[in-house]
Protein backbone atom coordinates (compact mmCIF):
# COMPACT_ATOMS: atom_id res chain seq x y z
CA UNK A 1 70.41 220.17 -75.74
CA UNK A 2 66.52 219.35 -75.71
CA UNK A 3 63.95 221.71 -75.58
CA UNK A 4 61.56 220.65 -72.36
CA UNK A 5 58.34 220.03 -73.81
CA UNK A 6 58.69 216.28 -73.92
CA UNK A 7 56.01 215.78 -71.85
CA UNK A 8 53.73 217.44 -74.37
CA UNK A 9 54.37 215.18 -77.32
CA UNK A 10 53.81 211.78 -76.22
CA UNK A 11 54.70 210.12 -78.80
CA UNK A 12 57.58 207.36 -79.15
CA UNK A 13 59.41 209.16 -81.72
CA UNK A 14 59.45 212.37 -80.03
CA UNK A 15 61.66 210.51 -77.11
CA UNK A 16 65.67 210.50 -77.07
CA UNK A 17 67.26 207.49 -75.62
CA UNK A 18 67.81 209.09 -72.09
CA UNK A 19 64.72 210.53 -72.24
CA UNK A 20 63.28 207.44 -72.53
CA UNK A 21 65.42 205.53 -70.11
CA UNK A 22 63.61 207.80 -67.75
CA UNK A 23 60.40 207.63 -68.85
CA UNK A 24 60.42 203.39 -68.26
CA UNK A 25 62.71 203.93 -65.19
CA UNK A 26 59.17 206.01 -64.00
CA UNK A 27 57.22 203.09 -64.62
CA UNK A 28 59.35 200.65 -63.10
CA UNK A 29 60.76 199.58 -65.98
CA UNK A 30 64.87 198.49 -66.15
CA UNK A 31 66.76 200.99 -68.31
CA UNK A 32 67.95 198.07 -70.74
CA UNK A 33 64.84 198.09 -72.03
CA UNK A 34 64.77 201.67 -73.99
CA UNK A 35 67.84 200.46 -75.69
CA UNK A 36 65.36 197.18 -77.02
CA UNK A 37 62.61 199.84 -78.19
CA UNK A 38 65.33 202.11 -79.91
CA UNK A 39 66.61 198.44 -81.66
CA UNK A 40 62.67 197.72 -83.25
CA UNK A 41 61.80 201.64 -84.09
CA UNK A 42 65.01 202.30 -85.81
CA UNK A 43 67.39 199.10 -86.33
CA UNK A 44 64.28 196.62 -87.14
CA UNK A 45 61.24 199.33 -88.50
CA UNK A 46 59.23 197.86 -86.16
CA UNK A 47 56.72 199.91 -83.96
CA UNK A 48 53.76 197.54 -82.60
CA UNK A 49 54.33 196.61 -79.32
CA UNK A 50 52.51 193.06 -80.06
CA UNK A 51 55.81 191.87 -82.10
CA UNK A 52 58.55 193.21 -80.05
CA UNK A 53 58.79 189.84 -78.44
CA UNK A 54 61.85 190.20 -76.50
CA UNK A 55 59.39 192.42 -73.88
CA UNK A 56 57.38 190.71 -71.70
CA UNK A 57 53.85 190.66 -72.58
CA UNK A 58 53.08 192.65 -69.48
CA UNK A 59 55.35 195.75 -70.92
CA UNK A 60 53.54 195.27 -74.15
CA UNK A 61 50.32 196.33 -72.75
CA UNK A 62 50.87 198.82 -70.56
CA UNK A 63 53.51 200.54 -73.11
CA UNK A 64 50.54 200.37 -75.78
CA UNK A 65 48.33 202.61 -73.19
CA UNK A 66 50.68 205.32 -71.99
CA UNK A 67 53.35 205.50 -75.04
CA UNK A 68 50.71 204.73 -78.06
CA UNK A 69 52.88 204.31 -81.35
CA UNK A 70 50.26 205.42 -84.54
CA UNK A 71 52.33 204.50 -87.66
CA UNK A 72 52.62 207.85 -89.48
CA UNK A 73 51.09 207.27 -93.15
CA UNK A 74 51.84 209.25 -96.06
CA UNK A 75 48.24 210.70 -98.21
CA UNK A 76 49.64 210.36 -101.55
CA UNK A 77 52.98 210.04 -103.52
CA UNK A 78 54.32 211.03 -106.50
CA UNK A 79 56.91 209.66 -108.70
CA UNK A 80 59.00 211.81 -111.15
CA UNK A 81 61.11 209.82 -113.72
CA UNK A 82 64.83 210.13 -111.97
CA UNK A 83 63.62 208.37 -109.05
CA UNK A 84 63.05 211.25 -106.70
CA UNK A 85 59.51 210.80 -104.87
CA UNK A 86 57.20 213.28 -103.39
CA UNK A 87 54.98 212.19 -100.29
CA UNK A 88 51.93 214.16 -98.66
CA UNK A 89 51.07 214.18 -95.05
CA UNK A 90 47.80 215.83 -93.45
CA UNK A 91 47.88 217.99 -90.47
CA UNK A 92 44.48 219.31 -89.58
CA UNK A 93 43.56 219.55 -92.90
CA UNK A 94 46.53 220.87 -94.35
CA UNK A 95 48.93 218.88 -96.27
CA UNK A 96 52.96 219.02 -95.88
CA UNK A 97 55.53 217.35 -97.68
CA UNK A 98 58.83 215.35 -97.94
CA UNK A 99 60.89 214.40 -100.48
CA UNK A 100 63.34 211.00 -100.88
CA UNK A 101 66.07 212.11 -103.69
CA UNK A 102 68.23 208.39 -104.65
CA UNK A 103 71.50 208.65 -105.31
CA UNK A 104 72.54 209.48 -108.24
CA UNK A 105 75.37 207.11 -110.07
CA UNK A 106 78.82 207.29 -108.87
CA UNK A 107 76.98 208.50 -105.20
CA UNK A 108 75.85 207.19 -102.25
CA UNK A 109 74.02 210.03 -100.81
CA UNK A 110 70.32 209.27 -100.40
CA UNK A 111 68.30 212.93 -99.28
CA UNK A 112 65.52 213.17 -97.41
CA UNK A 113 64.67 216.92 -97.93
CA UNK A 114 61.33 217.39 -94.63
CA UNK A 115 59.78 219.92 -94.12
CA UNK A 116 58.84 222.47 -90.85
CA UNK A 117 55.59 223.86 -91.75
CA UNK A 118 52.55 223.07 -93.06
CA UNK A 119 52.88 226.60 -95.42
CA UNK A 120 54.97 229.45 -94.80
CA UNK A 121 54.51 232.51 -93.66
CA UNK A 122 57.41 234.26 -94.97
CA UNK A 123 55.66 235.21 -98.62
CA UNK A 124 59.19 234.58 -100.91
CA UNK A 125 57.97 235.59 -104.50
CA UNK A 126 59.55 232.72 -106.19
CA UNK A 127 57.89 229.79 -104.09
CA UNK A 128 55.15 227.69 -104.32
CA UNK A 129 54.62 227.18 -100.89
CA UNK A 130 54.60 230.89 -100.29
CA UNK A 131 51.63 231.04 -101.95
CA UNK A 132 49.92 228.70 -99.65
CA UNK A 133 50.27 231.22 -96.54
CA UNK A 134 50.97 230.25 -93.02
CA UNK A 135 50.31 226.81 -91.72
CA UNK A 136 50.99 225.03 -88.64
CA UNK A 137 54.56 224.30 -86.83
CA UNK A 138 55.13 220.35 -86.96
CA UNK A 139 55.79 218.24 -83.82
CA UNK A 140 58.90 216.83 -83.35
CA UNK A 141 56.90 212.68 -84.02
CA UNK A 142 56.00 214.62 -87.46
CA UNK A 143 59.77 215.22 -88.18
CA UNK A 144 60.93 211.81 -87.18
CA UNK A 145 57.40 210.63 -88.79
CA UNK A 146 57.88 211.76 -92.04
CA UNK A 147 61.24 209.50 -92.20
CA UNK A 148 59.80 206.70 -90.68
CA UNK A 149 56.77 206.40 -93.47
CA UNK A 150 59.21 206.62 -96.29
CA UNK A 151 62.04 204.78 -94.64
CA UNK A 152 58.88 201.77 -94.37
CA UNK A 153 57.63 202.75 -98.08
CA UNK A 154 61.34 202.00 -99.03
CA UNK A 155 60.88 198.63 -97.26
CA UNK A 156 62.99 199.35 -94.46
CA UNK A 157 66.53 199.24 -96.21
CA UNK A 158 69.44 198.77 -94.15
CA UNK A 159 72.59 200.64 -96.25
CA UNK A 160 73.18 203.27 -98.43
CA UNK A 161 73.62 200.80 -101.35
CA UNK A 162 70.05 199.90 -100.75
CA UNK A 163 68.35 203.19 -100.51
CA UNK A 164 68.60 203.99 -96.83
CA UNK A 165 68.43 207.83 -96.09
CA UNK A 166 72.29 209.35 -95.43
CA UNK A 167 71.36 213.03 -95.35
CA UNK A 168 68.49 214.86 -94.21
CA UNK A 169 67.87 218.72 -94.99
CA UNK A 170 65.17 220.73 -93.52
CA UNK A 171 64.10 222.21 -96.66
CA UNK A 172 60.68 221.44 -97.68
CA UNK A 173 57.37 223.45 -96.87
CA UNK A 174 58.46 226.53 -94.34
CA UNK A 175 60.86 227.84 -92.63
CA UNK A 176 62.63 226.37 -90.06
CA UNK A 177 63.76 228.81 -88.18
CA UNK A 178 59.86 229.76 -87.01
CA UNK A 179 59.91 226.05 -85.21
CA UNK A 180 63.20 226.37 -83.92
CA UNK A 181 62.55 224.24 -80.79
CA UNK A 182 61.03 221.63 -82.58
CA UNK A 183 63.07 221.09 -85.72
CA UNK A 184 66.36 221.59 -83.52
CA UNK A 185 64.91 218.25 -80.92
CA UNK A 186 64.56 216.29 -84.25
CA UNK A 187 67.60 217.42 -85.64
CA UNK A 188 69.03 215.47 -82.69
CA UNK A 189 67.50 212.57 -82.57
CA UNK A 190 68.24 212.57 -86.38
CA UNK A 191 71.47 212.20 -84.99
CA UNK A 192 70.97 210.19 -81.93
CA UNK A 193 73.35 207.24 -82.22
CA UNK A 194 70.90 204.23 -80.81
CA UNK A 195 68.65 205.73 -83.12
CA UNK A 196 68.88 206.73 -86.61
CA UNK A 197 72.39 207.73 -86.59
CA UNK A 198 72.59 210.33 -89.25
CA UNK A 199 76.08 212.43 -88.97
CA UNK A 200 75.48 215.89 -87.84
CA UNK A 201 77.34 216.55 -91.02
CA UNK A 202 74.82 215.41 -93.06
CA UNK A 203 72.14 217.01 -91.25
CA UNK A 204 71.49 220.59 -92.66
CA UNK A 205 69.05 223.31 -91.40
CA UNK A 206 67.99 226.25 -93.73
CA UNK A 207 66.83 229.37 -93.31
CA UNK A 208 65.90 232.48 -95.39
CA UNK A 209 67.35 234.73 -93.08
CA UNK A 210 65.23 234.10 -89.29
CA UNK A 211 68.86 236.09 -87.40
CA UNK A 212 67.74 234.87 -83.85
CA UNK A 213 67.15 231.56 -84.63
CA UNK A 214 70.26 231.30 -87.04
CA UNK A 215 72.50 232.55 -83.78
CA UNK A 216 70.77 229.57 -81.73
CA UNK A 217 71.55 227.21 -84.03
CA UNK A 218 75.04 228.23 -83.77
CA UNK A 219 75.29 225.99 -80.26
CA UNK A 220 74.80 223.01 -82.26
CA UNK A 221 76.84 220.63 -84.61
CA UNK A 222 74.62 221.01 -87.47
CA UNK A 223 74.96 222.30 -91.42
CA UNK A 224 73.45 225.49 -91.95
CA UNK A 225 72.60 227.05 -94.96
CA UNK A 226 70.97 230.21 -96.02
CA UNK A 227 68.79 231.38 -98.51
CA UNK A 228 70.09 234.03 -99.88
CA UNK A 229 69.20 235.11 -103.45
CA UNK A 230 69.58 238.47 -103.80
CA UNK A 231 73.10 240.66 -104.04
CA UNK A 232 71.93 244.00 -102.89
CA UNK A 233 68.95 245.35 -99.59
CA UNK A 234 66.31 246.12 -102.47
CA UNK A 235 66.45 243.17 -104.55
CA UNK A 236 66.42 240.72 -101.92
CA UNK A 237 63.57 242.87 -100.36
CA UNK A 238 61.71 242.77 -103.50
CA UNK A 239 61.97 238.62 -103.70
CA UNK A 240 62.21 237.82 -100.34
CA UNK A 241 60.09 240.28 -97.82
CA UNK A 242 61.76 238.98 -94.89
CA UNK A 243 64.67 240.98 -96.02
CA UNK A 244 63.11 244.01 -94.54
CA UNK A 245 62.74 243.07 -90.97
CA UNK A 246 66.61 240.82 -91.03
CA UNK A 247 68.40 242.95 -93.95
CA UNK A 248 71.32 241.97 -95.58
CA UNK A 249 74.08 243.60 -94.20
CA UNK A 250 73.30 241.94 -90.57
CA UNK A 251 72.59 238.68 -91.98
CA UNK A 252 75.99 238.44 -93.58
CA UNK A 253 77.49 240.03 -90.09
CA UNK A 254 75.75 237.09 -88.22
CA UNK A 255 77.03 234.34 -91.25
CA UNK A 256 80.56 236.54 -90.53
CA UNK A 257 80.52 235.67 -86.97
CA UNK A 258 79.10 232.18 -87.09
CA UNK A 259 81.01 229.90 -85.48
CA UNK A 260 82.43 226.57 -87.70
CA UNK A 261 84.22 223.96 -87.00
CA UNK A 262 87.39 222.94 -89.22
CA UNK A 263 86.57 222.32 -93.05
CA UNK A 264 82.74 222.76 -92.85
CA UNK A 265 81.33 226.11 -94.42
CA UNK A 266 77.57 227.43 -94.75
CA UNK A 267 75.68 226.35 -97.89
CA UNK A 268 74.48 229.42 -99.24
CA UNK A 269 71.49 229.16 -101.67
CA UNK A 270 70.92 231.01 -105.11
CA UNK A 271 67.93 230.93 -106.88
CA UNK A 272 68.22 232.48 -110.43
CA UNK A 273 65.70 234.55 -111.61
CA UNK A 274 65.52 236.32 -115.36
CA UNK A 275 66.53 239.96 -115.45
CA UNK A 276 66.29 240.52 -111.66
CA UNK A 277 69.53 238.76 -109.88
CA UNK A 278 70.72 236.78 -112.40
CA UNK A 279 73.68 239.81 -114.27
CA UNK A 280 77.52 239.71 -113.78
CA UNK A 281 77.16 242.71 -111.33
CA UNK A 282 75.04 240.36 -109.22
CA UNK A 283 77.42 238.09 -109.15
CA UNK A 284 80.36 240.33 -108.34
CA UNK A 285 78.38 241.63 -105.12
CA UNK A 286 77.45 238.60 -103.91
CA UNK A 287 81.38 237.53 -103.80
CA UNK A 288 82.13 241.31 -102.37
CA UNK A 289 79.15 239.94 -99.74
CA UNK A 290 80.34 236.78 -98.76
CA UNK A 291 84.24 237.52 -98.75
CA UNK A 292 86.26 235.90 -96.22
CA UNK A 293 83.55 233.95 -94.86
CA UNK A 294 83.71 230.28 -95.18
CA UNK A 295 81.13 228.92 -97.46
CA UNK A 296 80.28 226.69 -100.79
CA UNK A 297 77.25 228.09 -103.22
CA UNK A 298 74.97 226.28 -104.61
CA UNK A 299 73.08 227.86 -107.56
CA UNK A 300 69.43 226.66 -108.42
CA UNK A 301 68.17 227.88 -111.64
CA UNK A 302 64.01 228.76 -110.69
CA UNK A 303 62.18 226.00 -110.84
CA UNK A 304 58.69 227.68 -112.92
CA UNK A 305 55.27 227.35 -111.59
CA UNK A 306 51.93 228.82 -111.79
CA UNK A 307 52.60 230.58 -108.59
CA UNK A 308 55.30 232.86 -109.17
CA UNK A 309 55.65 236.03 -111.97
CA UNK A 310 59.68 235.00 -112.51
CA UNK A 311 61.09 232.92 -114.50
CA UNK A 312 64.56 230.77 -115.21
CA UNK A 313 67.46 232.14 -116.15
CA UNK A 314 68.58 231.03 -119.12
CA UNK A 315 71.60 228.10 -119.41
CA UNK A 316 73.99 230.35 -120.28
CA UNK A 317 72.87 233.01 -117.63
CA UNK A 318 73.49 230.44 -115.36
CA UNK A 319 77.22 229.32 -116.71
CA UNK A 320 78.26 233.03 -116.86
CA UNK A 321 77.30 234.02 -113.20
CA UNK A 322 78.90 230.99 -112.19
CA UNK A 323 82.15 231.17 -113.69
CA UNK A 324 81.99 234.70 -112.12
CA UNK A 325 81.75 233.61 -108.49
CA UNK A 326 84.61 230.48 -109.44
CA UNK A 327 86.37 233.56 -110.77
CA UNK A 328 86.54 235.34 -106.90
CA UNK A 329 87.63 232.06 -105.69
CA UNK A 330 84.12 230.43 -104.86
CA UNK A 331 82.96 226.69 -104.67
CA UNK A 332 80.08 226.51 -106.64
CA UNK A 333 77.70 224.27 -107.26
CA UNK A 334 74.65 224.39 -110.20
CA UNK A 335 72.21 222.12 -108.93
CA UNK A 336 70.10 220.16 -111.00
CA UNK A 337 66.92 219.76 -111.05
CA UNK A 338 65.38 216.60 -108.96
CA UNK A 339 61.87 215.53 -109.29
CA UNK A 340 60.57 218.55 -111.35
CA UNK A 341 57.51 216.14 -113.18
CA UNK A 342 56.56 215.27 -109.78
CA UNK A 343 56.20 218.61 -108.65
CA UNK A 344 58.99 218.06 -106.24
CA UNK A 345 62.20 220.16 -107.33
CA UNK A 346 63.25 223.23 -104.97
CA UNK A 347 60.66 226.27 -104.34
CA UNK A 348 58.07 223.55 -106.09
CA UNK A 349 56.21 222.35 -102.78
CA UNK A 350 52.24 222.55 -102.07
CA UNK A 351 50.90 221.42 -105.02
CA UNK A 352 48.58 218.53 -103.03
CA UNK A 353 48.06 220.91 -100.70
CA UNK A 354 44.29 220.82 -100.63
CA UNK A 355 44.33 217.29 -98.81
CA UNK A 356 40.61 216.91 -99.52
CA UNK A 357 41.83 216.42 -103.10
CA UNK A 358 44.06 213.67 -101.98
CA UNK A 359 43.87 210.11 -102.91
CA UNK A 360 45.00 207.34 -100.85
CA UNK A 361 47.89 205.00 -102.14
């Protein structure tokens, strides 16, 4: 279930709860005891040894030599008038992202959208972050990390009611399939139930189209979804150029294939773009594409920035290629904007990205 590279991360949150039982049990430690660390990280938001004072002092010390826990700190946030808040975090120089999206009323669905990569490699026309270039895969302490910060910027709340994070998609800043090992372990212990707890239903991974890493993720019990945004090989080439190495026809085989358990489907995301996927006979191939394979659409009108040469389609655009996909028989979904003042809406991350520029809180 775990990739093996425990050993090289040496961090707390990088630890499942067997793991961990295993780790003590090496250092003489009773196995009771992981399930009293697992209580103060992720019950209590609690990670200096000095006030976990059910361990005896001795524990304390030694634990605080060979299992250091650094608090992970956020470089600067951002605030955008719904609510939704943006958060930078520095890797050698290089800032990522995550973003906490509230509820909205009449839900209880608080998002945590993290991301894999510091950058992206994968050069998608209509993204921010593209623009950036390549950065650095994330450890799985940085995945769990970025929650932890925000969960403790929140103040630590305990339900849904108060703010607590129910879903978490691996959307932000690159792509996740290019850190498979890593972003699948945190997945996990996303989900790991004397830890966070998060339903593997509410835990989704994305990709723009990475076919080997899509079929590993097959093995496990969590939401994909798929970047798809484009209806035909050309188009998507032109937007996406990862289109020519994984093309569409054997991504949609693959998404064909994929193996679901009862009522879920893949989350297939559409971002419209004016005048290049955004016409009626878009929208009729992409229901030709997708026939008979299980999945809801959600359609993102482009978020604009300085880093792209598209732009939205326009409102009504939008309602027509919709109503032409509900017309094949599709669920779909035209998502709203979240956090756009704050820089933090879909295809908008990176702007802090030069974390010399950044200001501390």
């Amino acid at each position: 279930m775990y990739p093996n590279d425990i050993e090289a991360q040496r961090h707390p949150f990088s630890y499942s709860y067997e793991e961990l039982k295993d780790f003590l049990a090496a250092h003489d430690f009773p196995a009771y005891r992981a399930g009293q660390l697992f209580e103060w990280w992720y019950k209590k938001g609690v990670a200096s040894y000095e006030e976990m004072l059910n361990l005896p002092k001795d524990m304390r010390k030694l634990l605080a030599d060979i299992l250091p826990c650094p608090l992970p700190a956020f470089t600067h946030k951002e605030q955008a008038p719904d609510g939704t808040t943006k958060y930078q975090f520095v890797k050698n120089q290089r800032g990522f992202e995550a973003v906490y999206i509230p509820a909205v009323a009449g839900s209880k669905t608080n998002t945590l959208c993290i991301s894999s990569q510091s950058g992206c490699p994968l050069g998608c026309r209509f993204c921010y972050t593209a623009s950036l270039g390549a950065g650095q895969n994330l450890e799985v302490s940085e995945f769990i990390g970025q929650y932890w910060a925000i969960w403790r910027d929140l103040n630590f709340p305990k339900t849904a009611a108060e703010g607590k994070v129910t879903n978490i998609v691996f959307m932000g800043m690159g792509e996740p399939m290019l850190n498979e090992e890593n972003v699948r372990r945190a997945a996990y212990l996303f989900n790991e139930q004397k830890g966070l707890d998060i339903s593997s239903r509410r835990i989704t991974i994305s990709s723009a189209g990475i076919l080997p890493g899509i079929e590993r993720l097959s093995n496990t019990p969590f939401q994909l979804a798929i970047s798809l945004n484009a209806s035909f090989d050309e188009e998507r080439s032109q937007v996406m150029p990862i289109n020519k190495r994984y093309p569409l026809k054997d991504l949609v085989a693959l998404l064909r294939r994929y193996p679901l358990p009862n009522r879920r489907r893949i989350t297939i995301e559409y971002v419209l773009l004016n005048g290049v996927n955004d016409t009626v006979q878009d929208a009729r191939r992409v229901a030709d594409l997708l026939r008979g394979i299980p999945v809801k659409i959600n359609l993102i009108r482009l978020n604009p920035h300085e880093a792209t040469i598209y732009r939205p389609s326009t409102p009504k655009q939008v309602e027509i290629f919709q109503q032409t996909l509900m017309d094949a028989g599709y669920t779909v979904i035209v998502r709203q904007p979240r956090g756009l003042e704050a820089h933090a809406a879909c295809g908008m991350l990176g702007a802090f990205d030069d974390a010399a520029n950044c200001q501390e809180e």
